[in-house]
C-alpha atoms as a PDB file:
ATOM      1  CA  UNK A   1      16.079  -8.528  15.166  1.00  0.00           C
ATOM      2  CA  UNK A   2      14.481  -7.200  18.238  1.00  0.00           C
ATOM      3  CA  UNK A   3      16.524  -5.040  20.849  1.00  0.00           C
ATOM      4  CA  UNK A   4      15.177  -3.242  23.501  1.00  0.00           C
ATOM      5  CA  UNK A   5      16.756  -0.647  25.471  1.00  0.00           C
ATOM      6  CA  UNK A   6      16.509   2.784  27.523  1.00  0.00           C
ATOM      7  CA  UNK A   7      16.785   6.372  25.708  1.00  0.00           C
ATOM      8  CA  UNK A   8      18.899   8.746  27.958  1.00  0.00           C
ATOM      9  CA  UNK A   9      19.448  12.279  27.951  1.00  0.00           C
ATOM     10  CA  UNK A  10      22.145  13.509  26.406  1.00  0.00           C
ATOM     11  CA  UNK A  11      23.568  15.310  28.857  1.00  0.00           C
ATOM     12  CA  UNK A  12      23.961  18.449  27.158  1.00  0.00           C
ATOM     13  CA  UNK A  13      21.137  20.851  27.937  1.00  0.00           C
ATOM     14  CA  UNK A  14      18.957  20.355  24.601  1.00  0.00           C
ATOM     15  CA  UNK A  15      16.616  17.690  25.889  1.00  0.00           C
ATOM     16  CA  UNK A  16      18.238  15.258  22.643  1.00  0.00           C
ATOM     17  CA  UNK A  17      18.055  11.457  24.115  1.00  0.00           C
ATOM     18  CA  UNK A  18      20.723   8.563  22.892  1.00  0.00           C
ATOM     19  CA  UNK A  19      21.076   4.907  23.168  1.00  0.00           C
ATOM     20  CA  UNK A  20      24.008   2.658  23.000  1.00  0.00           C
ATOM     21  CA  UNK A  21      23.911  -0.350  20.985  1.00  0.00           C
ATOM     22  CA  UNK A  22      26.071  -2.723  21.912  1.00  0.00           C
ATOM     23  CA  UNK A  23      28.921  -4.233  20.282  1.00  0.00           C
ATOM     24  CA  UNK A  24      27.727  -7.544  19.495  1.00  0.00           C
ATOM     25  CA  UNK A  25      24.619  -6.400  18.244  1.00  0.00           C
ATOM     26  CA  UNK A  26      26.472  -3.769  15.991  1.00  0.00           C
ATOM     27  CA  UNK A  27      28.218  -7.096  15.081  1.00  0.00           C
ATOM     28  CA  UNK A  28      25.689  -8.874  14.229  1.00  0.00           C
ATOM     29  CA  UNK A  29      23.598  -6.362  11.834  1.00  0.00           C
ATOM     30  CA  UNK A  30      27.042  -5.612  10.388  1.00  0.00           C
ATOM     31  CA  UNK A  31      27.011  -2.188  11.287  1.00  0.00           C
ATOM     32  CA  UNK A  32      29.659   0.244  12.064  1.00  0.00           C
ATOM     33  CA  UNK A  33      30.712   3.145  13.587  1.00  0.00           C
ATOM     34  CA  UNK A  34      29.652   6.299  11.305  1.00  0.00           C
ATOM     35  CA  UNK A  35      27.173   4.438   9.396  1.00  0.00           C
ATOM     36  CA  UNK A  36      23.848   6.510   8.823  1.00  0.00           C
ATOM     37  CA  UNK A  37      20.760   5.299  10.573  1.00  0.00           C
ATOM     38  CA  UNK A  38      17.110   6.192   9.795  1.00  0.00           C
ATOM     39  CA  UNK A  39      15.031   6.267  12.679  1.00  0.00           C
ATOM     40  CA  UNK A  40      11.491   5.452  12.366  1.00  0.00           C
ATOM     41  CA  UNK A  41       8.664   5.834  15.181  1.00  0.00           C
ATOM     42  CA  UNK A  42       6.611   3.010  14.918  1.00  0.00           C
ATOM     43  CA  UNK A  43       4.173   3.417  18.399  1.00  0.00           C
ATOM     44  CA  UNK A  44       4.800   5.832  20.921  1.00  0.00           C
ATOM     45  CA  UNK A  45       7.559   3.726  22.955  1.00  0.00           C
ATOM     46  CA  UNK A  46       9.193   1.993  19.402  1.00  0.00           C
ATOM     47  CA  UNK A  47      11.968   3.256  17.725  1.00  0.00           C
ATOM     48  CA  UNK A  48      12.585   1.368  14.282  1.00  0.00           C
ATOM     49  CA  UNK A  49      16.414   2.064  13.285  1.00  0.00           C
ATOM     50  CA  UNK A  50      17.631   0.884   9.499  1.00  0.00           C
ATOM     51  CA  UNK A  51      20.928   1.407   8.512  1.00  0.00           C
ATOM     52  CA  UNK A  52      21.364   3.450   4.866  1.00  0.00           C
ATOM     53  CA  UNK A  53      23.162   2.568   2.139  1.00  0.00           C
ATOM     54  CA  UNK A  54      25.032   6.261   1.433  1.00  0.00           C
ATOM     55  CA  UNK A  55      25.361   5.254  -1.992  1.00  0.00           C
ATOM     56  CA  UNK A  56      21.695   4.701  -3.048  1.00  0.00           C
ATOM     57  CA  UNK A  57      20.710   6.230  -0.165  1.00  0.00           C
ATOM     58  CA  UNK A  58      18.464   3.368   0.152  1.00  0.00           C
ATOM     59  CA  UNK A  59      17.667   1.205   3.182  1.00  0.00           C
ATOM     60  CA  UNK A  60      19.674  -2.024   4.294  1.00  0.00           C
ATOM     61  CA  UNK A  61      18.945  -4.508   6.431  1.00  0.00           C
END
């Protein structure tokens, strides 16, 4: 599934960026709030994130 969207600053003084993903996507991956996400950088402007299974700390889709 392809989403694309705008990193922001955080607001906070440390130069850390966020996105919001919205509901219906989280929905639709069947993610939730306080699951872990790997982040991968796949080209300068492509963020890959993969939600991990904490209990094999292995990757789900």
């Amino acid at each position: 599934m392809k989403f694309t969207t705008t990193i922001v600053d955080a607001g906070d003084g440390t130069g850390d960026g966020m996105i919001e993903i919205p509901d219906e996507l989280l929905a639709a991956l069947g993610w939730h709030e306080g699951d872990v996400l790997n982040v991968k950088v796949r080209e300068p402007s492509v963020l890959v994130l993969e939600r991990l299974d904490e209990k094999k700390g292995a990757q789900t889709e």
